[in-house]
N, C-alpha and C. Protein backbone atom coordinates (compact mmCIF):
# COMPACT_ATOMS: atom_id res chain seq x y z
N UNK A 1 0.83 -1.19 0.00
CA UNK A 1 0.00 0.00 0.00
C UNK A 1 0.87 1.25 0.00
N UNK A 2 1.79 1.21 0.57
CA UNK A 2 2.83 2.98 0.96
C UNK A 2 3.42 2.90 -0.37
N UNK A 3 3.96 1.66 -1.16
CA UNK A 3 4.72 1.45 -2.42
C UNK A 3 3.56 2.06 -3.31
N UNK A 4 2.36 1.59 -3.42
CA UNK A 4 1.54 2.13 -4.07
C UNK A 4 0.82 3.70 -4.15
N UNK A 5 0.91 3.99 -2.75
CA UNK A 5 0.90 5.86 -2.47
C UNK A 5 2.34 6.49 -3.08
N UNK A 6 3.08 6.37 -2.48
CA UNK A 6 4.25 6.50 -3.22
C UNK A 6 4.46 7.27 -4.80
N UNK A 7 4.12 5.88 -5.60
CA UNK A 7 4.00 6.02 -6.89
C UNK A 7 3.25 6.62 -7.76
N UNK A 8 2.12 7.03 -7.03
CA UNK A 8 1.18 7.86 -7.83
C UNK A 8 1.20 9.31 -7.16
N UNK A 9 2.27 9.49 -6.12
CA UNK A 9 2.16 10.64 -5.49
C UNK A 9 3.54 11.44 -5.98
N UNK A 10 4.84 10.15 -7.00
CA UNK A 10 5.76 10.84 -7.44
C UNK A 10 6.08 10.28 -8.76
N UNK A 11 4.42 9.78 -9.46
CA UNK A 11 4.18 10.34 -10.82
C UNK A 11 4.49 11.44 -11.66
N UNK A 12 5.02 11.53 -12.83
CA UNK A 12 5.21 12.93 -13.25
C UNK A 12 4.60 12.83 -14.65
N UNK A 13 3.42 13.71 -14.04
CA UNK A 13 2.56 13.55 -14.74
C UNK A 13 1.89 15.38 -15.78
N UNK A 14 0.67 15.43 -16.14
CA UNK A 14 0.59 16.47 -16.77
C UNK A 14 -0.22 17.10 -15.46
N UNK A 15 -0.75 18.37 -15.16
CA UNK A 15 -1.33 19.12 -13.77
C UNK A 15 -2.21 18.65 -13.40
N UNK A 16 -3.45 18.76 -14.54
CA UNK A 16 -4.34 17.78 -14.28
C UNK A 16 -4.73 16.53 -13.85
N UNK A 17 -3.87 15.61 -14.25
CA UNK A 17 -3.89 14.18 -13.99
C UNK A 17 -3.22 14.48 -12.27
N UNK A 18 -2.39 15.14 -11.79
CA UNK A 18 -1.95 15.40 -10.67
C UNK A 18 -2.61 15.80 -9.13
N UNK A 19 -3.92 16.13 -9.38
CA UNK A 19 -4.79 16.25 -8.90
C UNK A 19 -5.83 14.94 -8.62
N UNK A 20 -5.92 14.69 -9.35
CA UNK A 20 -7.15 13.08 -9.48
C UNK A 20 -5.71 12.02 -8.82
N UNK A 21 -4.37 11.89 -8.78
CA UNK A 21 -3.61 11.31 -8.17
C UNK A 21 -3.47 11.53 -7.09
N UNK A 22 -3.77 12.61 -6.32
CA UNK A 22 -3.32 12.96 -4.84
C UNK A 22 -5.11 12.27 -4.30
N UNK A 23 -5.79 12.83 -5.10
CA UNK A 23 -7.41 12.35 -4.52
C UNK A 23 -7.59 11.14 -4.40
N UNK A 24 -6.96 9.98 -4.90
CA UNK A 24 -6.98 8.34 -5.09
C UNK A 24 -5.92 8.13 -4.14
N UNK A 25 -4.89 9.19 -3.64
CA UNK A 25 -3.99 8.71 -2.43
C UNK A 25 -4.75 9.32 -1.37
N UNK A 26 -5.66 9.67 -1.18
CA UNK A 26 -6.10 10.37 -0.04
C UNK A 26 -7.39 9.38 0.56
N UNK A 27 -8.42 8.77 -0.59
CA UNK A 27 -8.98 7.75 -0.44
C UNK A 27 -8.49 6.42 -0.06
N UNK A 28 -7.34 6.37 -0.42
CA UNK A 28 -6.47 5.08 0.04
C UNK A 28 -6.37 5.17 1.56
N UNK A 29 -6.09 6.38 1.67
CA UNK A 29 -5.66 6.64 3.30
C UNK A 29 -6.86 6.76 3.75
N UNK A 30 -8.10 7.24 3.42
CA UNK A 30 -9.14 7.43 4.33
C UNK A 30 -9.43 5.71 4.61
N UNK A 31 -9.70 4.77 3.35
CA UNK A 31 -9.85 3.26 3.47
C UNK A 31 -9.23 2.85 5.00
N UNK A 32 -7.45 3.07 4.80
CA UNK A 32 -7.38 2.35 5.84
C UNK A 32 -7.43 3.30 7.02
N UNK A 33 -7.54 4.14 7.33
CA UNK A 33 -7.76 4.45 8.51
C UNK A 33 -9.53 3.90 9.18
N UNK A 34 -10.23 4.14 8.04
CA UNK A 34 -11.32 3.21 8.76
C UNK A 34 -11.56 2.03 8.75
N UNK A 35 -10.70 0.85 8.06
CA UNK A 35 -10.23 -0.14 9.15
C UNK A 35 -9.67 -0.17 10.13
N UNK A 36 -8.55 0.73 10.47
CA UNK A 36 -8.54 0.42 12.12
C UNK A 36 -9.50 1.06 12.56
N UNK A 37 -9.97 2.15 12.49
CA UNK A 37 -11.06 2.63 12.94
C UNK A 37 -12.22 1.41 13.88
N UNK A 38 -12.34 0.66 12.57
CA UNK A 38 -13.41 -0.27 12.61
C UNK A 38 -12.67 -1.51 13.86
N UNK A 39 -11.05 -1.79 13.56
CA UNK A 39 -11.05 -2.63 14.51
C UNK A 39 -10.80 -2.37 16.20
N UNK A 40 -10.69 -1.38 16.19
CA UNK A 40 -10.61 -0.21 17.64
C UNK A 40 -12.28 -0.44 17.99
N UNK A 41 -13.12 -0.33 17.17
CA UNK A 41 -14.32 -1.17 17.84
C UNK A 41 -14.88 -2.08 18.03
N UNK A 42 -14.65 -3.21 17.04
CA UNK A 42 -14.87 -4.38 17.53
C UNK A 42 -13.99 -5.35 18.27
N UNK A 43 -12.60 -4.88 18.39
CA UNK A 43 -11.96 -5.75 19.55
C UNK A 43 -11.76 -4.93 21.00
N UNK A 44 -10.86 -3.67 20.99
CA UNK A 44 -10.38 -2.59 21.60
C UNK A 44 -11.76 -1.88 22.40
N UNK A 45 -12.80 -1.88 22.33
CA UNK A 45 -13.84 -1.49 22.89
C UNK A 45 -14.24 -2.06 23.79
N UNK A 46 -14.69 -3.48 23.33
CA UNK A 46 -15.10 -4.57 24.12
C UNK A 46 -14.19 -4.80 25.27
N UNK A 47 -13.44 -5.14 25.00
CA UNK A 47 -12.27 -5.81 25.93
C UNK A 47 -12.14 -4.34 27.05
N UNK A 48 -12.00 -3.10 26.60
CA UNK A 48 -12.24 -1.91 27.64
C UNK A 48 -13.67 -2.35 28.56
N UNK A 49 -14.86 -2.46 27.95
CA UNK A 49 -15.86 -2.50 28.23
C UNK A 49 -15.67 -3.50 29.73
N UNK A 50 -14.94 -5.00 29.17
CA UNK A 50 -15.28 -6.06 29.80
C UNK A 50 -14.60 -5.54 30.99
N UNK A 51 -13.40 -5.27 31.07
CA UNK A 51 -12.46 -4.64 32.20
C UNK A 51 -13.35 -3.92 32.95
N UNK A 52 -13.74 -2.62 32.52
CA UNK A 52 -14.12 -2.14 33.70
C UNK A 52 -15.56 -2.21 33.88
N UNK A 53 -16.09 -3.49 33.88
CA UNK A 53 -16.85 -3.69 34.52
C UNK A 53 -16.63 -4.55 35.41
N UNK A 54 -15.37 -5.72 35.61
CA UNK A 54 -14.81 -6.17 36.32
C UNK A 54 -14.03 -5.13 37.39
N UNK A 55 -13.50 -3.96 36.87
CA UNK A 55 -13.11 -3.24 37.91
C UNK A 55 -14.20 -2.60 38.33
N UNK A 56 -15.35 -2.74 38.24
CA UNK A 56 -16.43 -2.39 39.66
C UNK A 56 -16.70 -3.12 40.49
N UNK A 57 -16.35 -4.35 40.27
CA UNK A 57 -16.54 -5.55 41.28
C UNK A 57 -15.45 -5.12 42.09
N UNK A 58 -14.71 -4.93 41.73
CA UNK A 58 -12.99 -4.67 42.88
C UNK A 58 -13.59 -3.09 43.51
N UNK A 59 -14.12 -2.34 42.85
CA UNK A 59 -13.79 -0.92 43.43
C UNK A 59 -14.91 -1.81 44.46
N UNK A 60 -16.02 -2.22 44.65
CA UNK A 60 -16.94 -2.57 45.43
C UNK A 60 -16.61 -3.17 46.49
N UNK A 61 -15.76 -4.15 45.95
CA UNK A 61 -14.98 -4.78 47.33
C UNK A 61 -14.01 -4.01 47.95
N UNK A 62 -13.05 -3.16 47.28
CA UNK A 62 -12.54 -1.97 48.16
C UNK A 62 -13.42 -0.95 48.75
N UNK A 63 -14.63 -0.59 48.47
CA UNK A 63 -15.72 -0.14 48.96
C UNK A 63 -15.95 -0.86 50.75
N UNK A 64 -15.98 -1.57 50.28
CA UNK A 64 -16.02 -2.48 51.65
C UNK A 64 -15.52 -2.36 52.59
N UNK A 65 -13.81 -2.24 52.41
CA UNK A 65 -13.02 -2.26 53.39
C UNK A 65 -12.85 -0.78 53.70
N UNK A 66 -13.00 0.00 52.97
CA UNK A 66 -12.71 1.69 53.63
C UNK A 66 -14.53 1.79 54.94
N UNK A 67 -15.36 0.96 54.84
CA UNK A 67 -16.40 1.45 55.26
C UNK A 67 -16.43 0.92 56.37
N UNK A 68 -15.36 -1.09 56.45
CA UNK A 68 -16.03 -1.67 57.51
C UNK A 68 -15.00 -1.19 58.48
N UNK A 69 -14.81 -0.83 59.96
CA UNK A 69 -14.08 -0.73 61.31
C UNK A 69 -13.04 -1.63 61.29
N UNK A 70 -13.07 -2.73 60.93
CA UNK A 70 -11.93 -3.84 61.25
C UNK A 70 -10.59 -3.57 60.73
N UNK A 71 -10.67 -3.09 59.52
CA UNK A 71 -9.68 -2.68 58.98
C UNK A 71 -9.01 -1.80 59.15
N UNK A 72 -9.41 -0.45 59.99
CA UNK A 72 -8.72 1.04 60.31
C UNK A 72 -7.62 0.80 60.43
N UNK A 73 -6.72 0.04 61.01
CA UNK A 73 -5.56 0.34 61.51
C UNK A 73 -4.49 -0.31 60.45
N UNK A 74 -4.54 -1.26 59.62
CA UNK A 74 -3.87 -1.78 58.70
C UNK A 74 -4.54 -2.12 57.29
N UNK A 75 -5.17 -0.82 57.16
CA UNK A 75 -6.48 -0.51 55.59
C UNK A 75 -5.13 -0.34 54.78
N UNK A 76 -4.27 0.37 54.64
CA UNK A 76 -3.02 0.72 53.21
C UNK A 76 -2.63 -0.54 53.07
N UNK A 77 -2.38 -1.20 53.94
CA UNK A 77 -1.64 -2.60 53.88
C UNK A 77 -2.61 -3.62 53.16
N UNK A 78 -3.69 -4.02 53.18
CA UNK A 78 -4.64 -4.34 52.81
C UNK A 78 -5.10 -3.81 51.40
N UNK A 79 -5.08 -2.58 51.20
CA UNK A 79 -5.60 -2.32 50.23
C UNK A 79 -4.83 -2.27 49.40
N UNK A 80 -3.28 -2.70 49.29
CA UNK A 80 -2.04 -2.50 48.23
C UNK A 80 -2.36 -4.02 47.89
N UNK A 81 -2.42 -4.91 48.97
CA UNK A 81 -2.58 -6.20 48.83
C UNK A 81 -3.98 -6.83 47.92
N UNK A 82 -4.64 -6.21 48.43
CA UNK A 82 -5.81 -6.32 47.37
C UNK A 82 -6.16 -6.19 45.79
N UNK A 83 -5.24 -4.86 45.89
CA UNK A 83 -4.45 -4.23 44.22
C UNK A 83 -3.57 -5.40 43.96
N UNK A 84 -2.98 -5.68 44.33
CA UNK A 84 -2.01 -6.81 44.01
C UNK A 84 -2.70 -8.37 43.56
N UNK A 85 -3.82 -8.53 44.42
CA UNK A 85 -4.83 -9.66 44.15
C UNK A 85 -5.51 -9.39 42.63
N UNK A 86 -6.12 -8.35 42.77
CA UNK A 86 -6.95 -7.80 41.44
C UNK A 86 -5.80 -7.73 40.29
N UNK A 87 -4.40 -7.22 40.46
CA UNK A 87 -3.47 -7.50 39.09
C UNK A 87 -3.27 -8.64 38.56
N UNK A 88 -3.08 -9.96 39.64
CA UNK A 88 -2.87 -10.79 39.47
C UNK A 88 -3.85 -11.97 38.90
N UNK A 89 -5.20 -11.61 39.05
CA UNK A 89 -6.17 -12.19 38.59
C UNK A 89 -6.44 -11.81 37.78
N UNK A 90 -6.54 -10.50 37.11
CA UNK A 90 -6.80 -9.98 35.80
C UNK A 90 -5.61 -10.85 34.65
N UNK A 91 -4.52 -10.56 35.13
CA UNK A 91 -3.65 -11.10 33.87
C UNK A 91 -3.81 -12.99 34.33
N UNK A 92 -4.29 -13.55 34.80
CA UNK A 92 -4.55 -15.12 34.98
C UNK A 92 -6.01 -15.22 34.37
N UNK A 93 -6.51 -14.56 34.53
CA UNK A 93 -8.27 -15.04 34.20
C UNK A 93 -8.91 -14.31 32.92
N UNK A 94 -7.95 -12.94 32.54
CA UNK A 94 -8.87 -12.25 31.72
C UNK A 94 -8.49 -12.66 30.35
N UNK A 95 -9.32 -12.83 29.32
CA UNK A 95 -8.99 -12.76 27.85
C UNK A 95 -9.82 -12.51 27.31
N UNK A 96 -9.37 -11.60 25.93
CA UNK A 96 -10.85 -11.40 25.10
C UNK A 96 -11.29 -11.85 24.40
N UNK A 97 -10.87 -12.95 24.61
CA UNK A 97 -11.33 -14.10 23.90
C UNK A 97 -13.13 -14.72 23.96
N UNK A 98 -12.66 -14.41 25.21
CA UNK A 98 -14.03 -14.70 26.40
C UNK A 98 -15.30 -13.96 25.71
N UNK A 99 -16.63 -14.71 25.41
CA UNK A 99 -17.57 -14.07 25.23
C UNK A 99 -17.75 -12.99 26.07
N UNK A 100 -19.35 -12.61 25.72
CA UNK A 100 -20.25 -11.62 26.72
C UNK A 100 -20.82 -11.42 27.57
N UNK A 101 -21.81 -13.00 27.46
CA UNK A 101 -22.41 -13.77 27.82
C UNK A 101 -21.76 -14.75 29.00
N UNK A 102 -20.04 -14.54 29.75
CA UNK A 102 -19.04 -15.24 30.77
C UNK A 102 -19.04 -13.92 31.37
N UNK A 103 -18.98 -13.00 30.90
CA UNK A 103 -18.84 -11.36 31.57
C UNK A 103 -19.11 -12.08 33.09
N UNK A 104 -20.76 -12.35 33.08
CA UNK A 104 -21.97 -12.19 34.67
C UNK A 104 -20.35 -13.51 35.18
N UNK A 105 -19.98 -14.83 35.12
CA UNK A 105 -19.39 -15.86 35.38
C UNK A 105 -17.81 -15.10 35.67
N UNK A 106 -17.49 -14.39 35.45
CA UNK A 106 -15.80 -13.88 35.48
C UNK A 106 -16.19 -12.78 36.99
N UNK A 107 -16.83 -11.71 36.31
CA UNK A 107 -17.45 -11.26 37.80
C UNK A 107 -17.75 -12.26 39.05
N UNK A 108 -18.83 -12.80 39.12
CA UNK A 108 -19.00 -14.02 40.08
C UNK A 108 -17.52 -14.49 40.79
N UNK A 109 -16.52 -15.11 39.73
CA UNK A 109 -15.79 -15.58 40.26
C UNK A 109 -14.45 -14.40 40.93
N UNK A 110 -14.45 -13.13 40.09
CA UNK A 110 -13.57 -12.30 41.06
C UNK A 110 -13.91 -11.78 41.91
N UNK A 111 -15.46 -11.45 42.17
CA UNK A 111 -15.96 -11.31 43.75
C UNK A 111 -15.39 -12.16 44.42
N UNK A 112 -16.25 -13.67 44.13
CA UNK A 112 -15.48 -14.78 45.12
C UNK A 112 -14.13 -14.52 45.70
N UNK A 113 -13.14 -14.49 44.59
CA UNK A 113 -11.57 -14.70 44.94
C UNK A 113 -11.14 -13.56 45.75
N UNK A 114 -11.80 -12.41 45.44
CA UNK A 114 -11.34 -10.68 46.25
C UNK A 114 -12.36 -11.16 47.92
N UNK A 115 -13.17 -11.60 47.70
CA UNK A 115 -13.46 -11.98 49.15
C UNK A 115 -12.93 -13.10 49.65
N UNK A 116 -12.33 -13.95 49.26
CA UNK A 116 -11.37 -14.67 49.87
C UNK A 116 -10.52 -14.08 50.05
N UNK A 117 -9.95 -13.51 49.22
CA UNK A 117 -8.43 -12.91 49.90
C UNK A 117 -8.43 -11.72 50.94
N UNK A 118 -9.68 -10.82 51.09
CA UNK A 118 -9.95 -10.43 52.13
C UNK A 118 -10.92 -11.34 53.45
N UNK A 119 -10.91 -12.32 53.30
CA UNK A 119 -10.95 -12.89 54.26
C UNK A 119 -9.34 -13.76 54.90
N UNK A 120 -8.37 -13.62 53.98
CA UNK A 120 -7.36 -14.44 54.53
C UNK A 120 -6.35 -12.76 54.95
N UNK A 121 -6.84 -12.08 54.50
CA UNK A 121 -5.98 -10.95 55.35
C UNK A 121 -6.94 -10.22 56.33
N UNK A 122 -8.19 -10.50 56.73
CA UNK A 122 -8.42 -9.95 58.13
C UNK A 122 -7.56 -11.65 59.26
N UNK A 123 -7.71 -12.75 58.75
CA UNK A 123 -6.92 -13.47 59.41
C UNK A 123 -5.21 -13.35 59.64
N UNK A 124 -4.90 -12.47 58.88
CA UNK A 124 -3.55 -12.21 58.83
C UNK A 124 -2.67 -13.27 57.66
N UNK A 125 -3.02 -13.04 56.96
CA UNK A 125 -2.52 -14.13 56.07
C UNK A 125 -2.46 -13.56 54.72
N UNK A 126 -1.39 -13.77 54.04
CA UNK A 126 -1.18 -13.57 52.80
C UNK A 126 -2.33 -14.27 51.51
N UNK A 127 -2.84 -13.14 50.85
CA UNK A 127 -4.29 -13.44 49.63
C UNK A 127 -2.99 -14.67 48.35
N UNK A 128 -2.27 -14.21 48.96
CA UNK A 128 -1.55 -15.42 47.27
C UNK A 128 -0.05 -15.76 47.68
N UNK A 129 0.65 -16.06 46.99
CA UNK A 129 2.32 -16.54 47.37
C UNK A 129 3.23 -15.90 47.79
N UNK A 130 3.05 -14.92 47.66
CA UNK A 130 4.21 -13.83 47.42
C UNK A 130 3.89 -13.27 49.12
N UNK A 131 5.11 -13.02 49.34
CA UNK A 131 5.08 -12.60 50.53
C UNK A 131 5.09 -11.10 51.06
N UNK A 132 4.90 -10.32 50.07
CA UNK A 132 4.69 -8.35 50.16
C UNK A 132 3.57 -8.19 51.40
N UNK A 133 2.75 -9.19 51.70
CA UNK A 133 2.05 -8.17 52.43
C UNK A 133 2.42 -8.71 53.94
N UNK A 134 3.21 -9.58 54.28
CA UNK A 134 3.71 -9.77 55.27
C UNK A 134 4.75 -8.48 55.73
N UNK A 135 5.59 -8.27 54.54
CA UNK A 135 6.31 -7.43 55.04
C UNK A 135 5.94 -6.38 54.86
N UNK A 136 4.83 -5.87 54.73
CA UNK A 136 4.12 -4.49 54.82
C UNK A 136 3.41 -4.35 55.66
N UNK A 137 3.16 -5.48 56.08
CA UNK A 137 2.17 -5.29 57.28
C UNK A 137 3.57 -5.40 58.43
N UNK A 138 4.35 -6.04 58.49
CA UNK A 138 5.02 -6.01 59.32
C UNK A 138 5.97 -4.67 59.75
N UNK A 139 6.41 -3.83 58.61
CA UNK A 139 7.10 -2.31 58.88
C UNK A 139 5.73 -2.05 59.57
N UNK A 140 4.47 -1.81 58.97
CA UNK A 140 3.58 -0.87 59.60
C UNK A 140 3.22 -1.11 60.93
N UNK A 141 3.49 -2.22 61.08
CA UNK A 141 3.24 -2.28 62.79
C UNK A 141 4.31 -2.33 63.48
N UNK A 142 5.72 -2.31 62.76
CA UNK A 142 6.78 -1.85 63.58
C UNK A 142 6.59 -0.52 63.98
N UNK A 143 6.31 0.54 62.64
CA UNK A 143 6.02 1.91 63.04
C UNK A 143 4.90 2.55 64.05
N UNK A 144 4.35 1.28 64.24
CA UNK A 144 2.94 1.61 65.55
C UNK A 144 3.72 1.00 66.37
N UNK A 145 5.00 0.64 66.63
CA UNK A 145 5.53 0.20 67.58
C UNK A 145 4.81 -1.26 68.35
N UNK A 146 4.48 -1.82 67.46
CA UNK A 146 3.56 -3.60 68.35
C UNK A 146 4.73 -4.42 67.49
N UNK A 147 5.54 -4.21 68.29
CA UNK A 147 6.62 -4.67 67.57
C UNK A 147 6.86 -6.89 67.52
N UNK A 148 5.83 -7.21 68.77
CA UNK A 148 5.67 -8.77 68.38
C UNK A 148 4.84 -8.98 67.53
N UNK A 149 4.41 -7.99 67.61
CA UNK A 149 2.91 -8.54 66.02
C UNK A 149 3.96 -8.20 64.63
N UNK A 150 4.80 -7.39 64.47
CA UNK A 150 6.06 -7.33 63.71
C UNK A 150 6.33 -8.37 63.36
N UNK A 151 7.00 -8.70 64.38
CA UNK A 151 8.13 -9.90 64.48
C UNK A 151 7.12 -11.15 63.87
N UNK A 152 6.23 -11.20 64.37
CA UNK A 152 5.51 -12.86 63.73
C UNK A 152 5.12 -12.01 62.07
N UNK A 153 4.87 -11.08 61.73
CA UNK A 153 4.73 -11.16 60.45
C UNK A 153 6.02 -11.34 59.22
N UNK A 154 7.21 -10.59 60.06
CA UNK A 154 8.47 -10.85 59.51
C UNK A 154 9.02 -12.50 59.38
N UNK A 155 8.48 -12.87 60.48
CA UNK A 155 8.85 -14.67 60.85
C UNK A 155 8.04 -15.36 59.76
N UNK A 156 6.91 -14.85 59.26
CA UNK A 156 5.89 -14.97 58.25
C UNK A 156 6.90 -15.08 57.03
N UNK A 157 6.98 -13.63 56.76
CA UNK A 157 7.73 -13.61 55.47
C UNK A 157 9.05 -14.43 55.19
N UNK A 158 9.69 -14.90 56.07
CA UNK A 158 11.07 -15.41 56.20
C UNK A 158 10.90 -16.68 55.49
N UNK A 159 9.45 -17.68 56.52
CA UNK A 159 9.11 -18.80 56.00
C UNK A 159 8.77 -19.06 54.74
N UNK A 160 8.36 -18.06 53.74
CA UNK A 160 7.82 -18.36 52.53
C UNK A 160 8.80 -18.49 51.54
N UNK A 161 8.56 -18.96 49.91
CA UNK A 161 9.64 -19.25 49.54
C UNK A 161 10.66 -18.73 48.89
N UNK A 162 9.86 -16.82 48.98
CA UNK A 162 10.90 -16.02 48.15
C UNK A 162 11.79 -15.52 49.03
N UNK A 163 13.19 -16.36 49.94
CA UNK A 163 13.56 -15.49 50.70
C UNK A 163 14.60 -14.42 50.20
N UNK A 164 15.37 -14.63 48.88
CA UNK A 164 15.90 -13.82 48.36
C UNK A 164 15.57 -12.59 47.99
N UNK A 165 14.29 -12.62 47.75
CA UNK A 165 13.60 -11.19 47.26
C UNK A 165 13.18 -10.52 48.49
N UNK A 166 13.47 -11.64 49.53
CA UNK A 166 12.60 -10.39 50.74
C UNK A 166 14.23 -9.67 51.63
N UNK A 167 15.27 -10.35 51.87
CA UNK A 167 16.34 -9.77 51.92
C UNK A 167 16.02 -8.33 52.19
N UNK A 168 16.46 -7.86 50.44
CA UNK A 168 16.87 -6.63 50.29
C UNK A 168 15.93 -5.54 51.44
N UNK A 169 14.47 -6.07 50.99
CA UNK A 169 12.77 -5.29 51.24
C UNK A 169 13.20 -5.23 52.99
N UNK A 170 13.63 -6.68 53.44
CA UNK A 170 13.60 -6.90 55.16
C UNK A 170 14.53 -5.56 56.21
């Protein structure tokens, strides 16, 4: 196609004919720009669409935790961890591959999983493998000074299996 704009755009031609050549390169270009046009809506739309309607299920469940009491004192810690849950499930579960009609079924199941994992961090427990929210929860309650509730979250992080990566963080 550019080989073909090209050539009729460094035609040397008579004035006239020079004119009706730039107009057939200009239609060329309008063509493809409304194919992508066109595919910016039927793939690139959707797949926006599907997202954030999955990210209302998460803002809802973070809704939750800014409203309920239990959380006041270690809500940042929680709520980085939660972000961290929701990244991690999006790039494991999402594709746009996925009908429209799985939308209601993908929701369903990331409620589920965001309320599990806020149920395993009001128990004190890490929502997935990685051990970040041990040691975030553990500075933050060094800095409130409860420094054994520290220590067992650090003893937390030690046990798990990234101890190299927690090093540097410890």
């Amino acid at each position: 196609m550019v080989f073909a704009l090209k050539s009729l755009l460094t035609v040397k031609s008579v004035p006239c004919f020079m004119e009706s050549n730039l107009e057939k390169a200009k239609d060329a270009r309008n063509i493809l720009v409304k194919i992508r046009l066109s595919r910016f809506l039927e793939k690139d739309i959707a797949k926006i669409t599907k997202k954030e309607e999955l990210f209302s299920v998460y803002l809802n469940v973070l809704d939750g935790v800014y409203k309920d009491d239990i959380f006041s004192d270690q809500r940042d810690v929680i709520v980085s961890s939660l972000h961290e849950c929701w990244g991690l499930w999006l790039l494991m579960y999402f594709s746009q591959e996925k009908s429209t009609e799985k939308i209601t079924s993908l929701k369903e199941q990331l409620k589920g999983d965001l309320l599990s994992a806020k149920q395993k961090l009001l128990s004190k427990q890490s929502p997935s493998s990685m051990v970040y929210y041990y040691i975030r929860a553990g500075n933050n309650l060094r800095e409130q000074e409860r420094l054994a509730e520290s220590i067992e979250m650090y003893t937390k992080a030690l046990e798990g299996q990234c101890i190299k990566e927690i090093i540097p963080l410890y």
